[in-house]
Every structure is written in structure tokens, then in C-alpha cells.
Protein backbone atom coordinates (compact mmCIF):
# COMPACT_ATOMS: atom_id res chain seq x y z
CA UNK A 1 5.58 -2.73 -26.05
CA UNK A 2 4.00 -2.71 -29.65
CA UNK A 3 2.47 -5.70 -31.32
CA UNK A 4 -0.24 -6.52 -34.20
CA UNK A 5 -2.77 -9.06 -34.62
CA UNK A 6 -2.91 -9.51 -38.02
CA UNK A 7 -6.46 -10.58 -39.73
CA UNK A 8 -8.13 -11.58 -36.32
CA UNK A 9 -12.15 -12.32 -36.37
CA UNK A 10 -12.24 -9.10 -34.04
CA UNK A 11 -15.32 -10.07 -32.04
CA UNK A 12 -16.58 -6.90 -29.73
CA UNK A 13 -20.30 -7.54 -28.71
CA UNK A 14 -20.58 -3.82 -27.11
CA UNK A 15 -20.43 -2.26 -30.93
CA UNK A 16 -21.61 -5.40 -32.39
CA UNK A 17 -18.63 -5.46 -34.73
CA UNK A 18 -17.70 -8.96 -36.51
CA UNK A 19 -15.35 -8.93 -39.27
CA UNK A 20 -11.67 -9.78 -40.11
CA UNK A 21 -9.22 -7.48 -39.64
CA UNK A 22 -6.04 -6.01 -37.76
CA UNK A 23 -5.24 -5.00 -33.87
CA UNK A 24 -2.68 -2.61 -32.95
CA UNK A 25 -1.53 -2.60 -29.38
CA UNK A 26 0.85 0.19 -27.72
CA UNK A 27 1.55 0.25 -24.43
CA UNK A 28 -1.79 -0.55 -21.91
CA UNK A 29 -4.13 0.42 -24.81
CA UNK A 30 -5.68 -0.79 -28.04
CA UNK A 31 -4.17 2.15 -30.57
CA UNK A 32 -5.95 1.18 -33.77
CA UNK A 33 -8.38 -1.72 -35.66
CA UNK A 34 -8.62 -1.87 -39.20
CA UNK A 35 -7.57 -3.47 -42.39
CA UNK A 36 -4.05 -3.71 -44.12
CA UNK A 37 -1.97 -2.13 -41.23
CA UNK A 38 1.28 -1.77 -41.34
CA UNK A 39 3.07 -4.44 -39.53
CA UNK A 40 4.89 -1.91 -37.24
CA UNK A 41 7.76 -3.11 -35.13
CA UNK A 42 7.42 -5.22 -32.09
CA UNK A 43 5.20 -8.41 -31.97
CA UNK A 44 3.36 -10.05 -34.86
CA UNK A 45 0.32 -12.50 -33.63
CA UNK A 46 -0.73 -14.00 -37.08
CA UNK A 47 -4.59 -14.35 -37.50
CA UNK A 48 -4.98 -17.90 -39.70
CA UNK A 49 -8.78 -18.74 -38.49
CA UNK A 50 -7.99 -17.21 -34.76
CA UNK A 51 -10.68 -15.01 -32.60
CA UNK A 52 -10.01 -11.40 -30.68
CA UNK A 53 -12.91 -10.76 -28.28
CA UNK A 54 -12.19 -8.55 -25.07
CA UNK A 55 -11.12 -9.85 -22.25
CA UNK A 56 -13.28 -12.52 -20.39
CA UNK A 57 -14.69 -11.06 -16.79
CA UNK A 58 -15.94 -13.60 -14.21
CA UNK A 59 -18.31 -11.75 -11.78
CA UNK A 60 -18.44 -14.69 -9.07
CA UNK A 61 -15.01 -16.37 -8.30
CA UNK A 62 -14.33 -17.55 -5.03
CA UNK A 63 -10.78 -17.39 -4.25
CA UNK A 64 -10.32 -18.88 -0.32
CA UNK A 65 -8.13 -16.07 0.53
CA UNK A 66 -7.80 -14.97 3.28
CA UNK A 67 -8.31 -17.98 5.40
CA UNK A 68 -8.53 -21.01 3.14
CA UNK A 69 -5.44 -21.01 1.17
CA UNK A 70 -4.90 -24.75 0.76
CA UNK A 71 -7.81 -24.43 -1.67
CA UNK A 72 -6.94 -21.56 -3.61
CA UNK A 73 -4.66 -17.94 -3.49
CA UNK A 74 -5.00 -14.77 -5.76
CA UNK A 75 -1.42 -16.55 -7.23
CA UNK A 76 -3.13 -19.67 -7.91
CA UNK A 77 -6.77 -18.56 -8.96
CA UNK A 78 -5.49 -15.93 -11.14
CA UNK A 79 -3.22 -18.45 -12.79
CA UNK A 80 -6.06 -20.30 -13.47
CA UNK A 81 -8.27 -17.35 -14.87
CA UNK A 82 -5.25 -16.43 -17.23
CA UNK A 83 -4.87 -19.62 -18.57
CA UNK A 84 -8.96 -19.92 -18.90
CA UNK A 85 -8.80 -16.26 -21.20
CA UNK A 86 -9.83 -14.48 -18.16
CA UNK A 87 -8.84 -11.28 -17.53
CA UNK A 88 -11.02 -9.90 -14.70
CA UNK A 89 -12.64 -11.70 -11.89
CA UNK A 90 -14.93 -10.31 -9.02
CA UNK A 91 -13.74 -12.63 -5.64
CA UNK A 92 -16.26 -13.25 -3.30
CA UNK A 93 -16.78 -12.64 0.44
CA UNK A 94 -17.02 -16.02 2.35
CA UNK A 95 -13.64 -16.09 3.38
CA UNK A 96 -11.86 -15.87 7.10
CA UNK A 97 -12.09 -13.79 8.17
CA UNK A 98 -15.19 -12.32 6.05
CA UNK A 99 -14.42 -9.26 3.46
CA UNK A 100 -16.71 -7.08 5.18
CA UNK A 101 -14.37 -4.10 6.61
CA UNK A 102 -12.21 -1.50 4.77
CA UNK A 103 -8.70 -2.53 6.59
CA UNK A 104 -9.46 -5.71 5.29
CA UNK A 105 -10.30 -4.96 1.31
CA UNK A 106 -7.85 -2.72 1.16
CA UNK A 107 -4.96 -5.47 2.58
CA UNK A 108 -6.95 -7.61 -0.27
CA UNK A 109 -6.71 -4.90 -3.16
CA UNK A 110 -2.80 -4.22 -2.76
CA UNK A 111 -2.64 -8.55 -2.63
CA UNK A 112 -4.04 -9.06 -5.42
CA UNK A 113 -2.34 -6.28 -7.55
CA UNK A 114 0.96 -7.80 -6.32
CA UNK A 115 0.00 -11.14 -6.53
CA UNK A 116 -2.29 -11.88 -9.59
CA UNK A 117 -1.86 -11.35 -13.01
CA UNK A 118 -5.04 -10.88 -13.35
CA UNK A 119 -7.39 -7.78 -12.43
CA UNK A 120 -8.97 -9.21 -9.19
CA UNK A 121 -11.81 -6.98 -7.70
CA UNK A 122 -13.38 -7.87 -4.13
CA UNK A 123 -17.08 -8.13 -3.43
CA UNK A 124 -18.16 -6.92 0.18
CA UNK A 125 -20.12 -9.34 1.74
CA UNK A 126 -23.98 -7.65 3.03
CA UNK A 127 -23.61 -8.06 6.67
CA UNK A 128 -21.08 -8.10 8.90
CA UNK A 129 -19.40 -11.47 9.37
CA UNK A 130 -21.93 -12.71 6.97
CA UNK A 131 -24.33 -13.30 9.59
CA UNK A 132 -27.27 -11.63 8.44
CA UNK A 133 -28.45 -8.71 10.73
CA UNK A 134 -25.86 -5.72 10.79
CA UNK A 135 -24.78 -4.01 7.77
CA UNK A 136 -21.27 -3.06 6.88
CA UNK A 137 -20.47 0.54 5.81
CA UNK A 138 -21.02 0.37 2.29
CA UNK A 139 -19.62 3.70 1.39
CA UNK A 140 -16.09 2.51 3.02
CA UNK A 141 -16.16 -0.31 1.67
CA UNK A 142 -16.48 1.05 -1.59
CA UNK A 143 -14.14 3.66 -1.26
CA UNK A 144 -11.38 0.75 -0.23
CA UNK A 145 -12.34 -1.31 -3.70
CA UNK A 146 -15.76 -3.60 -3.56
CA UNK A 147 -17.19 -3.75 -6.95
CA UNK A 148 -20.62 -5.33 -5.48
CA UNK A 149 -22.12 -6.82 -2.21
CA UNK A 150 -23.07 -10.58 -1.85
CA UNK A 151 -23.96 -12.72 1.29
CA UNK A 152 -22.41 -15.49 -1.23
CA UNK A 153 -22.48 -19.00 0.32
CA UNK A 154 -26.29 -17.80 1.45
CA UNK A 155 -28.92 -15.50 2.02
CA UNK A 156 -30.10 -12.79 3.88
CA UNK A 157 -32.87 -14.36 5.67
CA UNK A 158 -34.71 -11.45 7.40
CA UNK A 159 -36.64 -9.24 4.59
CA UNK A 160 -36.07 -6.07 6.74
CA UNK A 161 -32.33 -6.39 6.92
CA UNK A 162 -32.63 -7.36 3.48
CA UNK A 163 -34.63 -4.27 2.68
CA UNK A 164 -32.33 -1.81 4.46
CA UNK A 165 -29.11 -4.00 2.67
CA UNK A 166 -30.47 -3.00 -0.41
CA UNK A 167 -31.59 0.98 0.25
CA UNK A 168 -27.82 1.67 1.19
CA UNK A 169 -26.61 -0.16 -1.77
CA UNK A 170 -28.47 2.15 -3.89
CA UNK A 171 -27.14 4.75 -1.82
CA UNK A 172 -23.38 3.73 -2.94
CA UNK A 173 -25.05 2.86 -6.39
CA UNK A 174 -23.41 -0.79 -5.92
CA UNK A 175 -24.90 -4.06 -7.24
CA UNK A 176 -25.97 -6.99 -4.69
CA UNK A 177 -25.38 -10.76 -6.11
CA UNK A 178 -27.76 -12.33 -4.21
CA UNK A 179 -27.38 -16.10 -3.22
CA UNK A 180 -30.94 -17.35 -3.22
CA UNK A 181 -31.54 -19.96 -0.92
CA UNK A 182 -33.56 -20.92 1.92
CA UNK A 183 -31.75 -22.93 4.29
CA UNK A 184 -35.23 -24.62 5.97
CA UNK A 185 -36.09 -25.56 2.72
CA UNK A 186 -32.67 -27.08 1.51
CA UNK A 187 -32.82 -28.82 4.77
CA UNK A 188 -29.53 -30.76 4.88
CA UNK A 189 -30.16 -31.84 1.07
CA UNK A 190 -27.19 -32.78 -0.81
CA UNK A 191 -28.73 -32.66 -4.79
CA UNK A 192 -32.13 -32.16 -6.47
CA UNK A 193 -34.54 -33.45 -5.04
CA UNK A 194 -36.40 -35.72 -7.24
CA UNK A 195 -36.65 -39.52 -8.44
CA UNK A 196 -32.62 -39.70 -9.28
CA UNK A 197 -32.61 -38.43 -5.05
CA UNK A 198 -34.95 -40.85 -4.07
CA UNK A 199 -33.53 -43.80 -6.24
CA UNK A 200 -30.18 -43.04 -4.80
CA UNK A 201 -31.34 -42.29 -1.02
CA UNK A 202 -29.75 -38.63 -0.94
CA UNK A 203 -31.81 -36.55 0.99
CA UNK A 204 -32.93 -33.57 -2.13
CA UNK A 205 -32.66 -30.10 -2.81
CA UNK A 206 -36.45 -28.67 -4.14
CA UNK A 207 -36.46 -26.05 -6.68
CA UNK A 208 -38.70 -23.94 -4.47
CA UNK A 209 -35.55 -23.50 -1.93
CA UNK A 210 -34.18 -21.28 -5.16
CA UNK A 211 -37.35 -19.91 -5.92
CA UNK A 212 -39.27 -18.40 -3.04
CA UNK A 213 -35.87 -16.31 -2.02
CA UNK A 214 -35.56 -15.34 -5.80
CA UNK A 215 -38.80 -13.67 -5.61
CA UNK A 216 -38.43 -11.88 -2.55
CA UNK A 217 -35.22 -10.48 -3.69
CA UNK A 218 -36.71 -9.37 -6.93
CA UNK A 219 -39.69 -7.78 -5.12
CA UNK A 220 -37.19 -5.86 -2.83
CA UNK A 221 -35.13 -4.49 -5.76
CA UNK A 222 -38.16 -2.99 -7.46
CA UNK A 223 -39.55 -1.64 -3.97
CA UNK A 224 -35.93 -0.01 -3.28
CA UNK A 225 -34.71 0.43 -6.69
CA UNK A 226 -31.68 -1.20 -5.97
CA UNK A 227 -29.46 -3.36 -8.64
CA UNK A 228 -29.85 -7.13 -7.64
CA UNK A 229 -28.23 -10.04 -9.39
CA UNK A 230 -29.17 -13.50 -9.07
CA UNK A 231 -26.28 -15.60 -9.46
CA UNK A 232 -25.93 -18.79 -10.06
CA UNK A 233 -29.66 -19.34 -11.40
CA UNK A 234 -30.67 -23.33 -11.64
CA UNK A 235 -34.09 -23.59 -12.07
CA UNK A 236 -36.41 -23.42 -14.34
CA UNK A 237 -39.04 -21.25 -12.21
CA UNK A 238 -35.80 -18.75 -11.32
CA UNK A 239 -35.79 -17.57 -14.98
CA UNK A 240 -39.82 -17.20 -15.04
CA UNK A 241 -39.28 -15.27 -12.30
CA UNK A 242 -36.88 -12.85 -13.31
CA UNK A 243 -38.34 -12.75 -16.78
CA UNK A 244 -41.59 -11.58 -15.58
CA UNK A 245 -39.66 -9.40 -12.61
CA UNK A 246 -37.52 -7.40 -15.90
CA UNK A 247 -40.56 -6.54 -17.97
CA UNK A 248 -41.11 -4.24 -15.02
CA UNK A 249 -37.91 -3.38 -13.04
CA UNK A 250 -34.38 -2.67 -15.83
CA UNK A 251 -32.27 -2.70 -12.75
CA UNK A 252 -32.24 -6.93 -12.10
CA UNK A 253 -30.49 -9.07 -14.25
CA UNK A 254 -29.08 -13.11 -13.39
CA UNK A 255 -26.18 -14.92 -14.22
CA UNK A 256 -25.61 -18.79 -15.10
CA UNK A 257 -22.90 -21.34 -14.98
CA UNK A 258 -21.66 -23.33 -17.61
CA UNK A 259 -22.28 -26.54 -15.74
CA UNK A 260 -25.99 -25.56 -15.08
CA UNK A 261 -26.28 -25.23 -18.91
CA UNK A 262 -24.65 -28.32 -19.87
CA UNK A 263 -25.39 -31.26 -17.48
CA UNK A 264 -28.57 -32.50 -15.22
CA UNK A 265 -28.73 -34.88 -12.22
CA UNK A 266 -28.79 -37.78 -14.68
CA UNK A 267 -24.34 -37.49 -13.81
CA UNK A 268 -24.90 -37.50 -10.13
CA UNK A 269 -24.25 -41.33 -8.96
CA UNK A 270 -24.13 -40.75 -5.37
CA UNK A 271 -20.44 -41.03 -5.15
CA UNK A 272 -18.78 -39.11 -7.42
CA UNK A 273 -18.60 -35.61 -5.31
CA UNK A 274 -17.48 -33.65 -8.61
CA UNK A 275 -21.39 -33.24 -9.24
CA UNK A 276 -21.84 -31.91 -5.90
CA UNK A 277 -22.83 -28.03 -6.26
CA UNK A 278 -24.98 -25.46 -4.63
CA UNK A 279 -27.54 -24.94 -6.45
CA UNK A 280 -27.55 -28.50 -7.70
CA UNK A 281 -27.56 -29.71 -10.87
CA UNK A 282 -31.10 -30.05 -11.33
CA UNK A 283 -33.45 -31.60 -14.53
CA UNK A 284 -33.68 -31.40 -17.87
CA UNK A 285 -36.51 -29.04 -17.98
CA UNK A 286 -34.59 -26.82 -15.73
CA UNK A 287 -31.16 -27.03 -18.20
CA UNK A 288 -33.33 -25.89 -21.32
CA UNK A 289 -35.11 -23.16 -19.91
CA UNK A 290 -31.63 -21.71 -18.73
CA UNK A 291 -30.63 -22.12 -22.50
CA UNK A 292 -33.98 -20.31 -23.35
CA UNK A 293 -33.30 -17.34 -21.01
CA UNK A 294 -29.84 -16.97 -22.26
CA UNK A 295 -31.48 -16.73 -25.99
CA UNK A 296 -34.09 -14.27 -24.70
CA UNK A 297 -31.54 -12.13 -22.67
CA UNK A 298 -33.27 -12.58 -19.76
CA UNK A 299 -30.14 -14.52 -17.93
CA UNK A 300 -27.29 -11.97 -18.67
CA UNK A 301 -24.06 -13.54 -17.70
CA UNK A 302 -22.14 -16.54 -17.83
CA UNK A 303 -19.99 -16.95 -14.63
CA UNK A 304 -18.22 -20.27 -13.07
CA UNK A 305 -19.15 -19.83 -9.49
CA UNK A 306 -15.35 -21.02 -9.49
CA UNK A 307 -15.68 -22.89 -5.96
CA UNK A 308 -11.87 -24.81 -5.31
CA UNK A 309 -11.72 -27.34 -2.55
CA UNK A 310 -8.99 -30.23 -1.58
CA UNK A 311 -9.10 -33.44 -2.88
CA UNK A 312 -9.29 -34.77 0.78
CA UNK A 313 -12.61 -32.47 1.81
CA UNK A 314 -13.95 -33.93 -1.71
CA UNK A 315 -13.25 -37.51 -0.85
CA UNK A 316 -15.96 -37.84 2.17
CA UNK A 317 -19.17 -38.94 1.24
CA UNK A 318 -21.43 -37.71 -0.83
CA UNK A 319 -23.45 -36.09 1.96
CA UNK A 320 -20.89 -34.69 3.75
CA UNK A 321 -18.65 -33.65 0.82
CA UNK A 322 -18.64 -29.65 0.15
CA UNK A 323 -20.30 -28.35 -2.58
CA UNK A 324 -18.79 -26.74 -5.46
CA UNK A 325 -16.36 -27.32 -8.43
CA UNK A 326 -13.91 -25.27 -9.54
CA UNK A 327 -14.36 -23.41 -13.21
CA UNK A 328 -12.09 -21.23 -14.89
CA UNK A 329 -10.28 -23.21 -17.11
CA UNK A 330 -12.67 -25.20 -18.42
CA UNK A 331 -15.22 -22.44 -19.20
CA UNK A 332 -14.68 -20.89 -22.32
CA UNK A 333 -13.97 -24.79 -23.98
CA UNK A 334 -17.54 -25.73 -22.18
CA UNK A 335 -19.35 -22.63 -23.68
CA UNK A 336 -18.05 -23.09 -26.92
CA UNK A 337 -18.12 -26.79 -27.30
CA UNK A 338 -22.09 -26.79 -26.10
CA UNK A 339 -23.79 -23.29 -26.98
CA UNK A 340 -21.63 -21.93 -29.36
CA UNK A 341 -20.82 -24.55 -32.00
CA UNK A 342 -24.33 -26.21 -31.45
CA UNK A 343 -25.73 -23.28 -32.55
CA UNK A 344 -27.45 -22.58 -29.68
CA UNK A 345 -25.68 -19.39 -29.39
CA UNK A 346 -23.84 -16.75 -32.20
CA UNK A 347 -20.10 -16.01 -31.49
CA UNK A 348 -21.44 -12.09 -30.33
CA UNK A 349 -24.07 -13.63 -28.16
CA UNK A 350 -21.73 -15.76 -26.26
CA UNK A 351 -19.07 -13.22 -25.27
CA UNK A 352 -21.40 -10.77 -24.61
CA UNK A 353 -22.53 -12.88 -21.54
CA UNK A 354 -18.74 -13.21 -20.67
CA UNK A 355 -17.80 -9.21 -21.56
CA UNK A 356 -19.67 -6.27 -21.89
CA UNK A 357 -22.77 -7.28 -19.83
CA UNK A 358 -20.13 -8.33 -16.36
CA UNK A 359 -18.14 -5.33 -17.04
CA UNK A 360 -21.88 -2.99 -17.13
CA UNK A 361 -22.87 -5.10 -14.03
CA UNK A 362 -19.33 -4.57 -12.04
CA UNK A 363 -19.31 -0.96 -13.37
CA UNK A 364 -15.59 -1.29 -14.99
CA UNK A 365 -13.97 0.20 -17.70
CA UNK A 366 -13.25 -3.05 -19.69
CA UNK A 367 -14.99 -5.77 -21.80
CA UNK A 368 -14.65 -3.69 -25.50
CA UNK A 369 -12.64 -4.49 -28.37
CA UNK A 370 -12.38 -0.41 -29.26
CA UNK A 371 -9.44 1.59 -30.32
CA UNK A 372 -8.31 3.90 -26.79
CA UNK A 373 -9.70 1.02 -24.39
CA UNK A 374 -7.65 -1.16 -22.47
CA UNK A 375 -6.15 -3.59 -24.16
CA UNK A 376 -7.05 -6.34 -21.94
CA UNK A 377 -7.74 -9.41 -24.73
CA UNK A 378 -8.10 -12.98 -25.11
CA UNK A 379 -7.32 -14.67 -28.32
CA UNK A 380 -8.76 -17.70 -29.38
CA UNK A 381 -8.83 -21.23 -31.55
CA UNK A 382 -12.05 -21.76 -31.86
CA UNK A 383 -11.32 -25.25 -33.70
CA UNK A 384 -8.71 -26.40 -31.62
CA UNK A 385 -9.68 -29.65 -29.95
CA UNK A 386 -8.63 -31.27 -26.62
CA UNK A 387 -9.50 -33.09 -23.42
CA UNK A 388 -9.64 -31.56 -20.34
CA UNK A 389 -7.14 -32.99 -17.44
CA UNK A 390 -7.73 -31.29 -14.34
CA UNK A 391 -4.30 -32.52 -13.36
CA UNK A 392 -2.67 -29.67 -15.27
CA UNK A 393 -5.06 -27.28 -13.65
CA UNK A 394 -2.96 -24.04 -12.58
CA UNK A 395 -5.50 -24.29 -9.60
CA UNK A 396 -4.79 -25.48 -6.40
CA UNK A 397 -7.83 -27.97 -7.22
CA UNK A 398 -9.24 -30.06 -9.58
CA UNK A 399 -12.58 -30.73 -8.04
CA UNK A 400 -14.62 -30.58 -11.94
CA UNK A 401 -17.19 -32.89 -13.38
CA UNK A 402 -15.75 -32.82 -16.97
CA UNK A 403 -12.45 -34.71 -16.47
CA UNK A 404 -11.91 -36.85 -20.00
CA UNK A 405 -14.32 -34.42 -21.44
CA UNK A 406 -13.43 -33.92 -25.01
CA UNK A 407 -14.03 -30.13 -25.99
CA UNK A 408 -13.62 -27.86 -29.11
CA UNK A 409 -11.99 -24.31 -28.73
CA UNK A 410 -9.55 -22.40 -25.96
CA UNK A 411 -7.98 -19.64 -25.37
CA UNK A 412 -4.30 -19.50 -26.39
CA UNK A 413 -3.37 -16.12 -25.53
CA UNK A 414 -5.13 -13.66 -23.02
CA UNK A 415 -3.34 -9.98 -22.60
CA UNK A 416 -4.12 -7.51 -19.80
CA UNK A 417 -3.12 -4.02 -20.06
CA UNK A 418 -1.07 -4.89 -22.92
CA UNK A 419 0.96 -7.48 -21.29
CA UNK A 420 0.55 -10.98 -22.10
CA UNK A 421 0.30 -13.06 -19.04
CA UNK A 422 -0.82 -16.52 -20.84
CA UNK A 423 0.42 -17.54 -24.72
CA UNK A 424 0.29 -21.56 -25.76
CA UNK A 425 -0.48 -22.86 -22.61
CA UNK A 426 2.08 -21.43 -20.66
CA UNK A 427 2.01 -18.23 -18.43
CA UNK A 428 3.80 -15.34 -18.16
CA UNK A 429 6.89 -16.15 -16.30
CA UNK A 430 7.74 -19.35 -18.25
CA UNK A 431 7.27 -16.95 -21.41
CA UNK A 432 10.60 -15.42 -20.48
């Protein structure tokens, strides 16, 4: 299939290019960018105002499958990711059983190629069963299709195992998205801990349960020389940390969720379990220093943590309630609507958290906007307004804390190897 974008905003942040102009696609590749093309035969996608940026890559998605279906599938998260301007998405381990054997990643790889329209890679979780004290064999694991390691869902507790996790990582030259958390110090807390915890008589989360893990693991990668990532970073002393810990050690980096950047404890009301999340939504001080590292560079990558549960395990209390809200359709719209036009971040900036920088970490061959690369794209109205309904989610959930929320900019087409799965809302098969 041919087609042309005609005078696109072609936003690539890997070349740093910015600039009006054309897009010819043939086949599974981007054949040629530049101005005044000739409108070949095939598909015309008319500019008018529109953005081109590669497609969007989600290093920490958790899909529920195998084992937790009613929550999520590869059909139903990938859906989701498509319709978001995804194109890529790393899922992670803490499924049933765990992803933590070749037989198993390998039954997961041919899934998701069958099943999701979407490029879906699996993370291998650390330790077997996720139960922190034998490793898996990392070089099978990798040969069957793991992109990275993670003990998502939480830590590995003992620093030797840890250590030892990390040496054969480098081995396999994998990355490990570390989960930093200690469990005694969370200590059955359901959000920050802090005057809105006391007021409401929630048992609190401390920063420090982030923090003292985050060290450790950044210690350990620059003992081992081993990639770590932090994911889901919350607190303010978790970029300090990593700041100081990459003036050192090039091999860490951390990622961030839009959520994180955009909204505090000040939401939480002790009943409302969409604003329960692990880490928690912490304070103020906590939001703007994530804002500061993702200026400075020092937080990398923007990724949902897309966590899907059931409206019934979200309706128990606010203790008991799991944590987690889902994420991949309302990302882009967040990022854009908060960082992007508030300044707070330039167009390149942005997608080079969402790109380049989780394709380097993943160690794929996507996130450019280059003539001979993949075409996998995701076009975008970046004036477009709407309100977000989680009740037309393509997800099996709609657990999200920004129902009603007015936002300005989405994705209305997103392409993977030259196919378009999502155009206008609607996905590939009702594009027929």
C-alpha cells in the first residue's frame, strides 16, 4: 500500500527535525520526507495544522494475560494502545502464571502477534515466580523475546540476589525496570502518607518506602554495570537520587507517569478508588520536581504504568481496593494538555520521552521519523479538544482519575508497519 501525508509538522526528536513537509509510505517502510512530493497513487492524509511524530512506545503496560483476563487481553490492551497513538508496548511480568520461562514467552510472543495490532514485547520478570531468590535463565528468556527484566508489582528485597539479578543481565546486555519499594516500609498503606492521610484516617505511604530501594538499586547498577530503570518515579527525593546517581553512572535512567506529573493527593477523598496507585500520588513538591527532572533530562520516559482492573475489585473500599489505573488512552491528551501546551515542555521534548529514548531503553528498531525506518506513526490534532469518557475505553476497564476531564490534542491516526490500525476514532476492522 502507498500513501502521502501531505504538509505534516514531521516531528522526529532522534534527528531533531521540526518543519512542515511531506511523508511517503510504501509498503512497511517510510520511502521518502520532503517538500512538494508528488501525490503518488494510493492514500492522501492531508496535513491542515496536523502532527507526524513516530510511533508512541510504552515501556511498562500491564496487560493481565495470562491469568487475569477479565481485566485486560493483548486484543483489548492493544486496542486501547492503538486508539491512544501507541504503537509499541513492553507488557509486564506479574501475571499467572508469572512470565519467567521460555515455553511461556514464547506462547506469549506468537499471542500477541496474532492477537494485537500492536507490537507487544514481554518483559521477563527477575526471579522465578516473582518471588525473589532464584533467577530465571536470562539468556533463554531472551532468546524466546523479553525486551527487559522487572520484578514489577515489587522489589527484589535481598541485595545479593539483587546483585547477581543484575550481573547476568549485563551478561544478556538486557535492561532491569526496577519497582522500588519496600514493603516494611509501605506497611499496609493505601496513599501518601501525610496530613491529607491523617485527615482522612488512611493508613500512608512515606516517600522513603520509594527512596531507600531507589538508592540501593542505583548503587548496584554502578557496582555491576548493569542498565537499571526506575519506573514509575513519584517522589521528589527519587529524582535527586538518580540525578546525582547519572552524573556518575550513563547506564540508569527513570521513567514517569502522566498522572504523577499532573495531580497530587489533594484528589484523593478516601473513596474515590480511581486515585488509588502504587506509588501514590504524592505532594506538590514531589509533582514539580518530576516536571523539573523531565526539563533536565534526568527522568527519561513517559510511560502509563497502564494497570486495568474490574469495576467490582475497584468498588471495595478504599483500603482494600487495588491499586492502579489504567492509561493508554488518555496519555498523549494528558501530556499535551499539561506539559506541552503549558509550555512546560517543546513538541520535540515531549515525544522524545514517548519515542526515541523507550525505543534506546527496549533496544528496538523504532521510534524515528527517517526515510528506510519502519513506518510505524501516529498522527495528531494537536488542537482538537474533548472530554475524556472512560466508557468508550477500548479497554476492558475504565478504572482512571480524569473522567469529565476536558483535554486539548489526540491522536487520530496511528500506523504500524504501514498499516493503519486506528483512523478517527475507530480501529482497524471497522475501517473496512
Amino acid at each position: 500500500m502507498k500513501m502521502i501525508f501531505k504538509e505534516v509538522r514531521v516531528l522526529d526528536p532522534e534527528s531533531g527535525r521540526n518543519e512542515v513537509l511531506d511523508v511517503v509510505v510504501e509498503g512497511e517502510r517510510i520511502k521518502e520526507i520532503g517538500r512538494n512530493l508528488r501525490r503518488e497513487e494510493g492514500k492522501v492524509i492531508e496535513g491542515q495544522g496536523k502532527w507526524l511524530v513516530p510511533g508512541l512506545i510504552d515501556v511498562h503496560v500491564h496487560l493481565r494475560e495470562p491469568g487475569f483476563e477479565y481485566k485486560e487481553t493483548f486484543v483489548t490492551g492493544s486496542r486501547s494502545g492503538a486508539m491512544g497513538g501507541f504503537t509499541t508496548m513492553a507488557y509486564m511480568p506479574n501475571t499467572n502464571p508469572v512470565i519467567d520461562h521460555p515455553e511461556i514467552i514464547r506462547a506469549l510472543v506468537e499471542k500477541g502477534k496474532t492477537e494485537g495490532i500492536i507490537n507487544l514485547h514481554p518483559v521477563g520478570s527477575m526471579t522465578l515466580s516473582q518471588q525473589g531468590e532464584t533467577l530465571g535463565d536470562y539468556g533463554a528468556m531472551k532468546k524466546a523475546g523479553v525486551v527487559a527484566l522487572s520484578e514489577d508489582g515489587k522489589s527484589v528485597l535481598d541485595s545479593y540476589v539483587m546483585k547477581q539479578a543484575l550481573l547476568q543481565a549485563k551478561k544478556e546486555d538486557l535492561p532491569v525496570l526496577v519497582h522500588c519499594e519496600d514493603p516494611s516500609l509501605v506497611a499496609g498503606g493505601a496513599m501518601n502518607e501525610g496530613e491529607k492521610s491523617r485527615a482522612l484516617g488512611i493508613k500512608g505511604i512515606p516517600n522513603s518506602a520509594e527512596d531507600v530501594i531507589t538508592a540501593r538499586d542505583l548503587i548496584l547498577s554502578h557496582e555491576t554495570g548493569a542498565r537499571v530503570h526506575l519506573c514509575h518515579m513519584s517522589t521528589k527525593g527519587s529524582v535527586e537520587i538518580l540525578r546525582e546517581a547519572k552524573a556518575k553512572n550513563p547506564l540508569v535512567s527513570g521513567e514517569v507517569s502522566p498522572h504523577h506529573l499532573t495531580l497530587t493527593e489533594a484528589v484523593i477523598d478516601g473513596i474515590d478508588t480511581n486515585t488509588k496507585m502504587n506509588p501514590p500520588l504524592r505532594r506538590e513538591e514531589d509533582r514539580r520536581e518530576l516536571i523539573r527532572g523531565l526539563q533536565e533530562g534526568v527522568i527519561d520516559i513517559i510511560a502509563t504504568d497502564h494497570a486495568p482492573h474490574s469495576l467490582e475489585d475497584k468498588k471495595q473500599s478504599y483500603e482494600k481496593a487495588p491499586f492502579g489505573i489504567v492509561g493508554l488512552e488518555t496519555a498523549l491528551s494528558i501530556g499535551l494538555t499539561e506539559l506541552v501546551h503549558t509550555g512546560i515542555l517543546s513538541p520535540l521534548d515531549f515525544f522524545e520521552k514517548l519515542t526515541i529514548n523507550p525505543a534506546t531503553l527496549l533496544g528496538i528498531s523504532r521510534g524515528k521519523l527517517q526515510a528506510g525506518e519502519i513506518a510505524d506513526l501516529t498522527l495528531i490534532d494537536p488542537e482538537i479538544s474533548c472530554e475524556i469518557h472512560p466508557e468508550n475505553f477500548q479497554s476492558k476497564s475504565q478504572n482512571t482519575p480524569f473522567r469529565g476531564r476536558t483535554v486539548k490534542g489526540k491522536a487520530i491516526l496511528t500506523m504500524v508497519s504501514g498499516n493503519i490500525v486506528m483512523e478517527n476514532n475507530r480501529l482497524k476492522e471497522e475501517n473496512k
